[in-house]
C-alpha atoms as a PDB file:
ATOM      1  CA  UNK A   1      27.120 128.038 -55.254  1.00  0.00           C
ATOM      2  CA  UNK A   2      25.480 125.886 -53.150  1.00  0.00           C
ATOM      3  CA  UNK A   3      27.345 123.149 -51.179  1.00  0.00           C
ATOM      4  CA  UNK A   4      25.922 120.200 -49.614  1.00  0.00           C
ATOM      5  CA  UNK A   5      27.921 117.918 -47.003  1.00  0.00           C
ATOM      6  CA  UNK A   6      26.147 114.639 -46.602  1.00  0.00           C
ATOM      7  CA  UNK A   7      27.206 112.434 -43.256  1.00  0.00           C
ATOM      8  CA  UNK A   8      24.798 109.700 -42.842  1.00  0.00           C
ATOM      9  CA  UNK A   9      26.907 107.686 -41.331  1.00  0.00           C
ATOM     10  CA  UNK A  10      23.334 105.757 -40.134  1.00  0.00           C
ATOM     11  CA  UNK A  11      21.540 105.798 -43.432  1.00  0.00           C
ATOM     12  CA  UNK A  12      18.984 103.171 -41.944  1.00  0.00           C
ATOM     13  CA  UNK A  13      15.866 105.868 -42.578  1.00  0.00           C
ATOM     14  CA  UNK A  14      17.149 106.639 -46.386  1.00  0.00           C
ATOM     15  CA  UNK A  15      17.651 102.687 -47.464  1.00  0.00           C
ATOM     16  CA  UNK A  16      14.678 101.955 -49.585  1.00  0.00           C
ATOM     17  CA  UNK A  17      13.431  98.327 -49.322  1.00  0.00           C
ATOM     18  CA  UNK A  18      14.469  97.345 -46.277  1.00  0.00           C
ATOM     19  CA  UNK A  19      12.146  95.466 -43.810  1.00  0.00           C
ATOM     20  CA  UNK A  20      11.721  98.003 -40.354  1.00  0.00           C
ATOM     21  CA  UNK A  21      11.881  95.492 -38.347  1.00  0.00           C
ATOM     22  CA  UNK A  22      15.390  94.684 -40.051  1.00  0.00           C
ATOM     23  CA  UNK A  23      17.055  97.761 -39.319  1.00  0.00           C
ATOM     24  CA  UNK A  24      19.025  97.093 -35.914  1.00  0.00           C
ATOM     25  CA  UNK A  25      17.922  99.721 -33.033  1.00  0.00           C
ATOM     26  CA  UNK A  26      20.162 102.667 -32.476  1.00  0.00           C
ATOM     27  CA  UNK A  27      22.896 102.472 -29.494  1.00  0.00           C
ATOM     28  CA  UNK A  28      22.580 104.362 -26.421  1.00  0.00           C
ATOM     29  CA  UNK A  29      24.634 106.731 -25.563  1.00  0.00           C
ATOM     30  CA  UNK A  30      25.264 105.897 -22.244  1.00  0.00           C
ATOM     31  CA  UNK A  31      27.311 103.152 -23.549  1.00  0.00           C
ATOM     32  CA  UNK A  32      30.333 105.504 -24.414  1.00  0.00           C
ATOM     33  CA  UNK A  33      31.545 107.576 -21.792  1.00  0.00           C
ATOM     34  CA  UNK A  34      32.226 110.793 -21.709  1.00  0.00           C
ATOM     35  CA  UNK A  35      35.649 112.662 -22.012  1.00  0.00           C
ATOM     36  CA  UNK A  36      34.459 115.562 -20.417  1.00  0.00           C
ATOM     37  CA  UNK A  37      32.465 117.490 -17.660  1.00  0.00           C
ATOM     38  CA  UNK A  38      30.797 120.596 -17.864  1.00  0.00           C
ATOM     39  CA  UNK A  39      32.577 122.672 -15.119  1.00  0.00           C
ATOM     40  CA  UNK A  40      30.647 123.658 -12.172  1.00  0.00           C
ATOM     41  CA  UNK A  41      29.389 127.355 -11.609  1.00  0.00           C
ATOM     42  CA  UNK A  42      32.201 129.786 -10.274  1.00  0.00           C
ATOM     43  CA  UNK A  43      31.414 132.486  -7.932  1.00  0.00           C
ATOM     44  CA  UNK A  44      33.115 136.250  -8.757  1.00  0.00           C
ATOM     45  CA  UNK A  45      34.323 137.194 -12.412  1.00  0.00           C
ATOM     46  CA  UNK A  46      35.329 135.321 -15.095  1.00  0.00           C
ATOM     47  CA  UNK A  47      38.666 134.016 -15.360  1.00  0.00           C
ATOM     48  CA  UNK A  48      40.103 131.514 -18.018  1.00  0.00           C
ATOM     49  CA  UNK A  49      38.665 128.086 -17.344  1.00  0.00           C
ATOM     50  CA  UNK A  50      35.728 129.562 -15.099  1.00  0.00           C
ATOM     51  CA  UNK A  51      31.528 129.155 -15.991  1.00  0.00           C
ATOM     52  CA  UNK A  52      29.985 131.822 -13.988  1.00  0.00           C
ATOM     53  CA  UNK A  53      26.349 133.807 -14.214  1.00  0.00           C
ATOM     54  CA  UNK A  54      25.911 137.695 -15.149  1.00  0.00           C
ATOM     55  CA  UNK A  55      23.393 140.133 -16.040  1.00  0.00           C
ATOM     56  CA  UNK A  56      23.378 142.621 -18.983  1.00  0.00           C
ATOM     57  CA  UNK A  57      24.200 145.800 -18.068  1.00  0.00           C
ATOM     58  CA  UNK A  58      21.085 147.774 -18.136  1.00  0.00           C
ATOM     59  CA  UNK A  59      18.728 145.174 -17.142  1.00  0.00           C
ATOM     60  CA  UNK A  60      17.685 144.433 -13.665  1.00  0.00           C
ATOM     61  CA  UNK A  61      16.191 141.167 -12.643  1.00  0.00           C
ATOM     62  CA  UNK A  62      17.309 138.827 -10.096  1.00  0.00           C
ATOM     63  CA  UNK A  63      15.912 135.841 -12.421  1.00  0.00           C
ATOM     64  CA  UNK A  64      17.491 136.882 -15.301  1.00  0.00           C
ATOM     65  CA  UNK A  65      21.325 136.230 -16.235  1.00  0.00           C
ATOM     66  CA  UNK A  66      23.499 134.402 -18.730  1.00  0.00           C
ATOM     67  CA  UNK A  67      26.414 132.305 -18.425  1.00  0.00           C
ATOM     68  CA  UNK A  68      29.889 132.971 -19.926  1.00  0.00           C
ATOM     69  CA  UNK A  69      33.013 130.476 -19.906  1.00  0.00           C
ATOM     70  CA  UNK A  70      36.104 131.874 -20.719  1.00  0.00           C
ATOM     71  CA  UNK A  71      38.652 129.305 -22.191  1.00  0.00           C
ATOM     72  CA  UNK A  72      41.200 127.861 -20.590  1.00  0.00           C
ATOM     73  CA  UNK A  73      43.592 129.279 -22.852  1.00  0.00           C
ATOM     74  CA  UNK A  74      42.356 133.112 -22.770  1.00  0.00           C
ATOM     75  CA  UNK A  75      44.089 136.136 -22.450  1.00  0.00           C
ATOM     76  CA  UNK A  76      43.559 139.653 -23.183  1.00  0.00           C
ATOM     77  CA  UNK A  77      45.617 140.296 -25.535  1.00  0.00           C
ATOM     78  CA  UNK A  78      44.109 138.683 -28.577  1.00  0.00           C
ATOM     79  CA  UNK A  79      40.457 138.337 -30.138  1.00  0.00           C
ATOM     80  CA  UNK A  80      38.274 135.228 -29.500  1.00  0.00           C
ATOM     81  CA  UNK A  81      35.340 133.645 -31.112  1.00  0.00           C
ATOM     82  CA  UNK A  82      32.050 133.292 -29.389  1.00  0.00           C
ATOM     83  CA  UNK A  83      29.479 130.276 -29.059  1.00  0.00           C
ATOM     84  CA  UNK A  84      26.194 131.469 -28.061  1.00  0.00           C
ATOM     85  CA  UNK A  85      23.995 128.730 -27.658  1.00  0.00           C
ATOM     86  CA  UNK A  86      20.406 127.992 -26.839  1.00  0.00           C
ATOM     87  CA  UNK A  87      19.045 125.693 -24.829  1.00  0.00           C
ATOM     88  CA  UNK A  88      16.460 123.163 -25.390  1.00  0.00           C
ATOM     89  CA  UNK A  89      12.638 122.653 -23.461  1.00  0.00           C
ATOM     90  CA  UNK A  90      12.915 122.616 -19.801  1.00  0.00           C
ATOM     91  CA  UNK A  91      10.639 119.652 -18.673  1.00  0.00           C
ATOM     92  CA  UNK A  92      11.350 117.079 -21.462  1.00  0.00           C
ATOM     93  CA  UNK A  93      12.025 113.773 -20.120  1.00  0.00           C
ATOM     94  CA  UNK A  94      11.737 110.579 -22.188  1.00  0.00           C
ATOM     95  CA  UNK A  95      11.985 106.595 -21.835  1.00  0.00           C
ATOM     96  CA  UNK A  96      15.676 106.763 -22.485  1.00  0.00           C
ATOM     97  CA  UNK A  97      16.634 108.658 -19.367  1.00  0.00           C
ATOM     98  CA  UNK A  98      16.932 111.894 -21.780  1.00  0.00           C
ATOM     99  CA  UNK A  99      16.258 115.328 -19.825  1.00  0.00           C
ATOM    100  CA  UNK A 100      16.257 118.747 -20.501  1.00  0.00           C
ATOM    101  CA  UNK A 101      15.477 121.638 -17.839  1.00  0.00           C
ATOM    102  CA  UNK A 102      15.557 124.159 -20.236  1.00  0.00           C
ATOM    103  CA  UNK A 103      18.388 126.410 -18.492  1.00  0.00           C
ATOM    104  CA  UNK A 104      21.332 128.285 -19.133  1.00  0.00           C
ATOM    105  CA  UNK A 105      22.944 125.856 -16.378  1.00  0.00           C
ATOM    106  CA  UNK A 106      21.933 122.833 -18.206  1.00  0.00           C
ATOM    107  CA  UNK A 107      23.134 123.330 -21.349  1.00  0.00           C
ATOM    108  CA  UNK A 108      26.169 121.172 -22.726  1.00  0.00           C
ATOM    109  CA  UNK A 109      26.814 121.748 -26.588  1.00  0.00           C
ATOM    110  CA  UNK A 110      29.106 124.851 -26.490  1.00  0.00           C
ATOM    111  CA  UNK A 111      31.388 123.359 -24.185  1.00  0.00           C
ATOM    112  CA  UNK A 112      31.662 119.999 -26.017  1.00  0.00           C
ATOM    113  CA  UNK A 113      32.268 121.817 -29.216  1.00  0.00           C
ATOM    114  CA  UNK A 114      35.334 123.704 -28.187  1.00  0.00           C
ATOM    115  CA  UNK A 115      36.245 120.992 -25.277  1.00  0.00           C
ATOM    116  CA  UNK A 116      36.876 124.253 -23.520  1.00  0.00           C
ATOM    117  CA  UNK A 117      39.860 125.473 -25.206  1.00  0.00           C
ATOM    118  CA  UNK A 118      40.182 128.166 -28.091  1.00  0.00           C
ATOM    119  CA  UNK A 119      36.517 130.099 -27.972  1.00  0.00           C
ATOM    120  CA  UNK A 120      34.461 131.621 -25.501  1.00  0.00           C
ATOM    121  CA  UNK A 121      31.382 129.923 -24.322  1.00  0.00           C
ATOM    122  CA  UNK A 122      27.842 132.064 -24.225  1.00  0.00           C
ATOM    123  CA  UNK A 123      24.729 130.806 -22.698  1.00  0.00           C
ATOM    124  CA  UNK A 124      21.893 132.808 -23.046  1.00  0.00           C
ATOM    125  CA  UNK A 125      18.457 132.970 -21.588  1.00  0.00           C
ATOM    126  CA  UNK A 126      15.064 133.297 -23.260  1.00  0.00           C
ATOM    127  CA  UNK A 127      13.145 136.111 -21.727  1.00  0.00           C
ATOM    128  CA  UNK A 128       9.707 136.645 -20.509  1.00  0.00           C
ATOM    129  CA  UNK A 129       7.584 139.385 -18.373  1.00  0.00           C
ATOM    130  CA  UNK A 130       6.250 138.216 -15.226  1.00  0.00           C
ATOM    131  CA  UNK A 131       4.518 140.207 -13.189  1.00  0.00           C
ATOM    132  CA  UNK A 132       7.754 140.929 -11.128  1.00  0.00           C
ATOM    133  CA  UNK A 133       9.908 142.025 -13.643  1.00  0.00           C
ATOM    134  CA  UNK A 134      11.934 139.274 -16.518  1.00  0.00           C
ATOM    135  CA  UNK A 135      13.247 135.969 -16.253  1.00  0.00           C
ATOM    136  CA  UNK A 136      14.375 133.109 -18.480  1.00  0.00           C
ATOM    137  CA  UNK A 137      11.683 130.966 -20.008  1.00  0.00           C
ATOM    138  CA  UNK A 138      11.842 127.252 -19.722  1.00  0.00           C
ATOM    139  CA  UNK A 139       9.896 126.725 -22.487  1.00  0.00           C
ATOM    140  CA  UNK A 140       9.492 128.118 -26.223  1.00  0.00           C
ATOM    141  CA  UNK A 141      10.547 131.961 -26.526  1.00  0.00           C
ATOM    142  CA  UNK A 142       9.283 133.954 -24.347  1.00  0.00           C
ATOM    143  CA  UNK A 143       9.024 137.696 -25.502  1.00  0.00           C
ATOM    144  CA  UNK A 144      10.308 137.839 -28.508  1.00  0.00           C
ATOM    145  CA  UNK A 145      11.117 141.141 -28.818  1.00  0.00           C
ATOM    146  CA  UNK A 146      12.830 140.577 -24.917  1.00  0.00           C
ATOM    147  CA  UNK A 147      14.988 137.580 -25.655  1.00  0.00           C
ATOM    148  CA  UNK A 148      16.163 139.176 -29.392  1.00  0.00           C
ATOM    149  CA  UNK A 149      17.285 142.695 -27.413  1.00  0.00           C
ATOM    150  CA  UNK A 150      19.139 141.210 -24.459  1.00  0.00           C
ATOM    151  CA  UNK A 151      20.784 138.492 -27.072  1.00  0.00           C
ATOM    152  CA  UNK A 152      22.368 141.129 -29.159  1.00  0.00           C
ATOM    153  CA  UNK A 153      23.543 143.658 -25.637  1.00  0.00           C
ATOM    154  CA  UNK A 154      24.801 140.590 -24.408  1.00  0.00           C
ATOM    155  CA  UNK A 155      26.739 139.608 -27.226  1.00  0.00           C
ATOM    156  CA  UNK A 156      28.077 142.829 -28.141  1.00  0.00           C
ATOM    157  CA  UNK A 157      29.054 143.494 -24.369  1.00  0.00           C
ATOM    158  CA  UNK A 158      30.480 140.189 -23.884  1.00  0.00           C
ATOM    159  CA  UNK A 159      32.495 141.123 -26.532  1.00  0.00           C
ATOM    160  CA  UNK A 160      33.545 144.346 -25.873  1.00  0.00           C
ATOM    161  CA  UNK A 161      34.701 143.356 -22.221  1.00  0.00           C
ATOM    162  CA  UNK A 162      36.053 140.183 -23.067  1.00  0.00           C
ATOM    163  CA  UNK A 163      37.610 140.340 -26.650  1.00  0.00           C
ATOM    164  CA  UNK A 164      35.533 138.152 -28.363  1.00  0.00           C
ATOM    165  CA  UNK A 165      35.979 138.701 -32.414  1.00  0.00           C
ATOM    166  CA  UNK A 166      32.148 140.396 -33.467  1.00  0.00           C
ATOM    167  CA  UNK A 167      33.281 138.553 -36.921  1.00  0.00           C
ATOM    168  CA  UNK A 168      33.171 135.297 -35.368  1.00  0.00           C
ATOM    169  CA  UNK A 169      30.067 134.387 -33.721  1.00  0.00           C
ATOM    170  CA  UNK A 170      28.160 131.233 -33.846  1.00  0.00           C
ATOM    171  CA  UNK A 171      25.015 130.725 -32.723  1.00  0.00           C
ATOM    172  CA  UNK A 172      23.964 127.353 -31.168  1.00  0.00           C
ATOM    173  CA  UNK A 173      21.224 125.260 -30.354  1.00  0.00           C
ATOM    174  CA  UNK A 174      19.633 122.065 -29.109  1.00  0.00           C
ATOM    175  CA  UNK A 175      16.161 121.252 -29.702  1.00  0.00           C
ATOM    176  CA  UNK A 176      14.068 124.134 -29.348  1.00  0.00           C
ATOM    177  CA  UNK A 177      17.372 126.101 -29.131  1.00  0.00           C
ATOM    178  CA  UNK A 178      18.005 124.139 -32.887  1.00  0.00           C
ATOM    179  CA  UNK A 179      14.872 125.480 -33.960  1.00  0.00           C
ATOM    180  CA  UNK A 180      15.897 129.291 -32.115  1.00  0.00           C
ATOM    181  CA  UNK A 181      18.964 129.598 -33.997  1.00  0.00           C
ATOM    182  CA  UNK A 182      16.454 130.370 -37.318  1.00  0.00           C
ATOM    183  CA  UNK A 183      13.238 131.593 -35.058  1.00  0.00           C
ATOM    184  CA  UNK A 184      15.186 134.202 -32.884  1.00  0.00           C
ATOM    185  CA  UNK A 185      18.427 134.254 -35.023  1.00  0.00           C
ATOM    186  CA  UNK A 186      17.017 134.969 -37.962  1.00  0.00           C
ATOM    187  CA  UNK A 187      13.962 136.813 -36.589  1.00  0.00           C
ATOM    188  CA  UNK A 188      14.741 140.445 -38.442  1.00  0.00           C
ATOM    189  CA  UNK A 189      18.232 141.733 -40.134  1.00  0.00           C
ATOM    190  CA  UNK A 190      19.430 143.619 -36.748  1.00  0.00           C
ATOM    191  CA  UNK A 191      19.738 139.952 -34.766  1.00  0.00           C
ATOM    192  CA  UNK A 192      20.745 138.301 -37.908  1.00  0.00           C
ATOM    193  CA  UNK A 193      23.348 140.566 -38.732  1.00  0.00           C
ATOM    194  CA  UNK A 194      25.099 139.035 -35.227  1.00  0.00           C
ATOM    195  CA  UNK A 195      26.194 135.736 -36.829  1.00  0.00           C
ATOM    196  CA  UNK A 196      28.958 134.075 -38.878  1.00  0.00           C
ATOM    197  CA  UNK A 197      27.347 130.051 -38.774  1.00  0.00           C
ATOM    198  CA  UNK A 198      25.035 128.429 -36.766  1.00  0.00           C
ATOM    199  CA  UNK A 199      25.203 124.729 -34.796  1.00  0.00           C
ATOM    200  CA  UNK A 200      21.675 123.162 -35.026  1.00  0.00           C
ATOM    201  CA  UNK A 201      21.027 119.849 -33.485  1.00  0.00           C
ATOM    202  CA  UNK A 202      17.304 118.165 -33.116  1.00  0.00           C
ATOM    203  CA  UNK A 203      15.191 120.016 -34.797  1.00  0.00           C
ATOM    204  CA  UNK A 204      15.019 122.673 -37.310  1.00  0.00           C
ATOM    205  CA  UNK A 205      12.654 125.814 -38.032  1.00  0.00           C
ATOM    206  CA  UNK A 206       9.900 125.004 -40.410  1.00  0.00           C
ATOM    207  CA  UNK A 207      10.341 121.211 -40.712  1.00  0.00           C
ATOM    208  CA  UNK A 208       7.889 120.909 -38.289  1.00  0.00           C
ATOM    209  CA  UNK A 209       5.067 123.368 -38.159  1.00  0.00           C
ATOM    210  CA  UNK A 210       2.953 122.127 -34.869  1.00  0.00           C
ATOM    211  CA  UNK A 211       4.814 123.565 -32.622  1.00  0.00           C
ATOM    212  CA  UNK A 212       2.738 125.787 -29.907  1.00  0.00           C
ATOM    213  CA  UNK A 213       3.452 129.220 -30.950  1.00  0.00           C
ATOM    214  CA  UNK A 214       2.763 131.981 -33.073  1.00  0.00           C
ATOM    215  CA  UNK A 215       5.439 131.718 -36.306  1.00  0.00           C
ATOM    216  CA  UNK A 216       5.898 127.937 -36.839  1.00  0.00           C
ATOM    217  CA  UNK A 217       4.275 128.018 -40.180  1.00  0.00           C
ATOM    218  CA  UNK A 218       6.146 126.795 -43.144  1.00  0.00           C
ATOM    219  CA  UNK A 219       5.566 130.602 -45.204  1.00  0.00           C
ATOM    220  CA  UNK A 220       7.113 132.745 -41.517  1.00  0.00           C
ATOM    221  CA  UNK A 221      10.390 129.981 -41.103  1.00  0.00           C
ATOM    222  CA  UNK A 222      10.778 130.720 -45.161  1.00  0.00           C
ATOM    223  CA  UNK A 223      11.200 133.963 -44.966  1.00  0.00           C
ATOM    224  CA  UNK A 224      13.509 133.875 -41.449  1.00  0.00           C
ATOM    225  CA  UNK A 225      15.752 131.317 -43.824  1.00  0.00           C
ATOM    226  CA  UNK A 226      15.854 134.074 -46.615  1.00  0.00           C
ATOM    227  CA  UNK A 227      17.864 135.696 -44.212  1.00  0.00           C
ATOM    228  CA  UNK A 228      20.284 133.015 -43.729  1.00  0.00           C
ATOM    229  CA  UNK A 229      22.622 134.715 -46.459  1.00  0.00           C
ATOM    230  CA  UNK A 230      24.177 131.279 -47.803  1.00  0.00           C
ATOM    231  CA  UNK A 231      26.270 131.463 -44.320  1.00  0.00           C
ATOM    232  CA  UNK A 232      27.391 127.753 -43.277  1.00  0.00           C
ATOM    233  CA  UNK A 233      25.162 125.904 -41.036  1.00  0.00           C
ATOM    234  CA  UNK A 234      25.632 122.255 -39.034  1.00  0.00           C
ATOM    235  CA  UNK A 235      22.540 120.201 -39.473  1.00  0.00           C
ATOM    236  CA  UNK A 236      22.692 117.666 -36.783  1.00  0.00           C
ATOM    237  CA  UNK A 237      19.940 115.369 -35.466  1.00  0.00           C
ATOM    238  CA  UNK A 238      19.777 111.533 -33.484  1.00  0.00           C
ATOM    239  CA  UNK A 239      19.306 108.735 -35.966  1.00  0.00           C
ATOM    240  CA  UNK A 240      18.585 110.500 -39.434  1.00  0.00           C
ATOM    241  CA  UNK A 241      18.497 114.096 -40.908  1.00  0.00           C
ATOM    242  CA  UNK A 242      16.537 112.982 -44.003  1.00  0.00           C
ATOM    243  CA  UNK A 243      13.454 115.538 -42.822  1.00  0.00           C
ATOM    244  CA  UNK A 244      15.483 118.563 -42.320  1.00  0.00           C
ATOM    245  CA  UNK A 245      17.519 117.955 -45.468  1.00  0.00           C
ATOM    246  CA  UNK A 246      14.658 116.925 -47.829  1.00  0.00           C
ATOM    247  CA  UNK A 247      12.623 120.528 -46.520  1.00  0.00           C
ATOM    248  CA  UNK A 248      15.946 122.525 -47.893  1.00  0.00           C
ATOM    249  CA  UNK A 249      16.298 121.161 -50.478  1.00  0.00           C
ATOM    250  CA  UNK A 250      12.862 121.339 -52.026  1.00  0.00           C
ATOM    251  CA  UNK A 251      12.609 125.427 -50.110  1.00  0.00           C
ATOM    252  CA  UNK A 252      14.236 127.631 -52.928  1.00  0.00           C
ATOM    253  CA  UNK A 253      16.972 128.961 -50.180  1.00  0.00           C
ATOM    254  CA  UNK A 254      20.647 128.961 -50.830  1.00  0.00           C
ATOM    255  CA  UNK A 255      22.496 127.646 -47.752  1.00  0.00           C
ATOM    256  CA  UNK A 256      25.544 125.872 -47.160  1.00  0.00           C
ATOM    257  CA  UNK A 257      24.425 123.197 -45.231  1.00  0.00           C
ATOM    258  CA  UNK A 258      26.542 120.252 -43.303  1.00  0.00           C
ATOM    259  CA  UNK A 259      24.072 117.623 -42.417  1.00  0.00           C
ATOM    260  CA  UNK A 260      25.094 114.770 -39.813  1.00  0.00           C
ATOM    261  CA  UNK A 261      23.286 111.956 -38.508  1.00  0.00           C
ATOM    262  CA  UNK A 262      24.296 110.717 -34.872  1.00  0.00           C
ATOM    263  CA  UNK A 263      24.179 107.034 -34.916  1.00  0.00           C
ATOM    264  CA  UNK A 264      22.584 107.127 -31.319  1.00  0.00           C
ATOM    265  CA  UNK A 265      18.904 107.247 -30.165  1.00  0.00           C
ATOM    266  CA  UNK A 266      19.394 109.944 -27.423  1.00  0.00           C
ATOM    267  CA  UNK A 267      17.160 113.486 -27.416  1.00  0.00           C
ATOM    268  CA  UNK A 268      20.476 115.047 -26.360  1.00  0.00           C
ATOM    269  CA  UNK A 269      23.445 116.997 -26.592  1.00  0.00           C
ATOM    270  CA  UNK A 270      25.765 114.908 -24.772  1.00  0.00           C
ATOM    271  CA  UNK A 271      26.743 113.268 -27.811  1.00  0.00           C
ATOM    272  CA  UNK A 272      29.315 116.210 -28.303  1.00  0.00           C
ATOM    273  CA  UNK A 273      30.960 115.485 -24.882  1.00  0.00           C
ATOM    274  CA  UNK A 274      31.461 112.037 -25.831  1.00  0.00           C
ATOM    275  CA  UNK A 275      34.975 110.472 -28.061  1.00  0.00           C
ATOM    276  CA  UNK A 276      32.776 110.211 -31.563  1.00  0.00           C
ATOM    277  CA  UNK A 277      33.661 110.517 -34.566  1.00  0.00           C
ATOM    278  CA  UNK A 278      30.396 113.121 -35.360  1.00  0.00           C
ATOM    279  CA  UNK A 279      32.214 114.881 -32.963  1.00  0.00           C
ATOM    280  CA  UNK A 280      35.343 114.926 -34.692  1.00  0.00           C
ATOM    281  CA  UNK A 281      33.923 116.013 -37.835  1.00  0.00           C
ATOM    282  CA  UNK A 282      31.744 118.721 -35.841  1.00  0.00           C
ATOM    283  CA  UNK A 283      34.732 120.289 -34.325  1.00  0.00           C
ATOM    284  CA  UNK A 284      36.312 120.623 -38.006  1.00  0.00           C
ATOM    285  CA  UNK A 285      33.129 121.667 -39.308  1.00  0.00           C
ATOM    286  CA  UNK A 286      33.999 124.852 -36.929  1.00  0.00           C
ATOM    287  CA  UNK A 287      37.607 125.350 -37.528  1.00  0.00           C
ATOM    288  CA  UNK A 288      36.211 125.254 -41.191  1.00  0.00           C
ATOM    289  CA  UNK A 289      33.586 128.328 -40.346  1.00  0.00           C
ATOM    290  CA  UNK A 290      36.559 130.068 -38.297  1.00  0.00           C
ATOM    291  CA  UNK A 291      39.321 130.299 -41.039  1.00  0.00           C
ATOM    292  CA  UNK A 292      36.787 131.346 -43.804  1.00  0.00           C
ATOM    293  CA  UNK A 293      36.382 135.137 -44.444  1.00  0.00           C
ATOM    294  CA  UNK A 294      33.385 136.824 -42.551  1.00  0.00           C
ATOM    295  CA  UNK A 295      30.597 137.578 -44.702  1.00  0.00           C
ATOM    296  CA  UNK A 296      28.334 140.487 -44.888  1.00  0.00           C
ATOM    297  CA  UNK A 297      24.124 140.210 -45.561  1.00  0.00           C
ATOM    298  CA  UNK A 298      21.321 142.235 -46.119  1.00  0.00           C
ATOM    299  CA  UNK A 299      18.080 142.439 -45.199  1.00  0.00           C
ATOM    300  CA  UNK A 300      17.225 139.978 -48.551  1.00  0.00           C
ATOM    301  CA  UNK A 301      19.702 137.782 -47.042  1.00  0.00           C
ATOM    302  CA  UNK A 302      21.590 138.064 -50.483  1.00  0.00           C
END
């Protein structure tokens, strides 16, 4: 059956009637501060409470690595969940301060969804030929084919070598990582197959369909969703999700969807390293996803 959770705790885009220029400008986010730090790069192996950069066995590029954060709390001797996440455009800036250099470095969500404790944290790159060899692209995708193949060697040996729990996965993104968690999650079965829930803030595959690559049509994000499998998925964006819920709703897709305005008028992720209450209800929105029983798909998403 499908299930729809409805935060708009900032309904100003869905009021009918009222005056724009009555609606009161969104907050900054600059004006809370944050309650945590992303932890610097570590050099060596990873230990609990260390961030530090690696390379897929098998692949050989000096500009091509992920990063992987084990917990503060790990040990061997139990099984772990897994955030992968996606990071957004390298290159954005905007007139709020907001940048994004499109990294596995820069990206922030992960961490601020587990505050470090109780998952491990995967960020991975998207890849592209050069000349030279591969490296992670700062913008869009990449080679497909590339990025989808070293996301699912990486996940599977990240979680053979560090216990994470293959039945617990959730794949994460901001901004054009929001829109990869559908584009390269759901691209074909064998990727899709990798996930229990996905974390999707700014953005969303198929709302939007000028976006400079091959695939952003309405009719190719359809039939990525059909893949989807009714498996839960957060629904996040800055000031109103009204677009993202209204294309769902109208697509003929089953989904169990959590959508959640953030009352602030920031292009960012740093919302989730911040004391809010979208926060709050995003962290139990994933101890939600953890404690539910892991569910199978096919290639109908069915």
């Amino acid at each position: 059956m499908l299930r729809w959770t409805i935060a708009l705790l900032h309904g100003l885009f869905c009021l009918r009637g009222v005056a724009a220029d009555a609606v009161p400008p969104l907050a900054d986010l600059s004006t809370v501060p944050p309650d945590l730090q992303i932890p610097e790069l570590s050099p060596g192996p990873p230990a609990p409470g260390r961030r530090v950069a690696l390379t897929t066995s098998g692949w050989r590029s000096e500009d091509l690595h992920h990063l992987l954060y084990l917990p503060t709390d790990w040990t061997p001797d139990r099984s772990w969940p897994v955030l992968v996440e996606y990071a957004g455009n390298g290159g954005y800036r905007n007139a709020f301060g907001d940048r994004c250099d499109g990294t596995v470095e820069g990206s922030r969500l992960g961490y601020g969804l587990s505050g470090g404790q109780g998952c491990l944290w995967l960020c991975l790159p998207f890849v592209e030929k050069t000349a030279t060899g591969l490296r992670a692209a700062e913008t869009w995708w990449g080679d497909v084919e590339q990025t989808k193949r070293y996301a699912i060697a990486t996940v599977r040996e990240v979680c053979r070598q560090w216990q994470g729990d293959e039945q617990r996965v959730i794949l994460c993104g901001f901004s054009r990582g929001a829109i990869g968690c559908n584009f390269i999650g759901l691209h074909d079965d064998a990727i899709a197959r990798l996930w229990r829930a996905f974390f999707c803030h700014s953005h969303y595959d198929g709302v939007r369909e000028r976006w400079p690559y091959a695939g952003a049509d309405r009719a190719s994000a359809l039939r990525r969703l059909q893949r989807l499998g009714g498996r839960p998925q957060w629904i996040s964006h800055e000031g109103s999700v009204q677009a993202t819920q209204a294309y769902l709703e109208g697509c003929g897709v089953t989904g169990e969807w959590t959508f959640q305005a953030i009352p602030f008028r920031n292009h960012s992720d740093a919302w989730l390293l911040r004391p809010l209450p979208e926060r709050a209800a995003a962290r139990a929105w994933l101890q939600g996803v953890l404690s539910q029983p892991s569910r199978a798909t096919n290639s109908t998403g069915q």
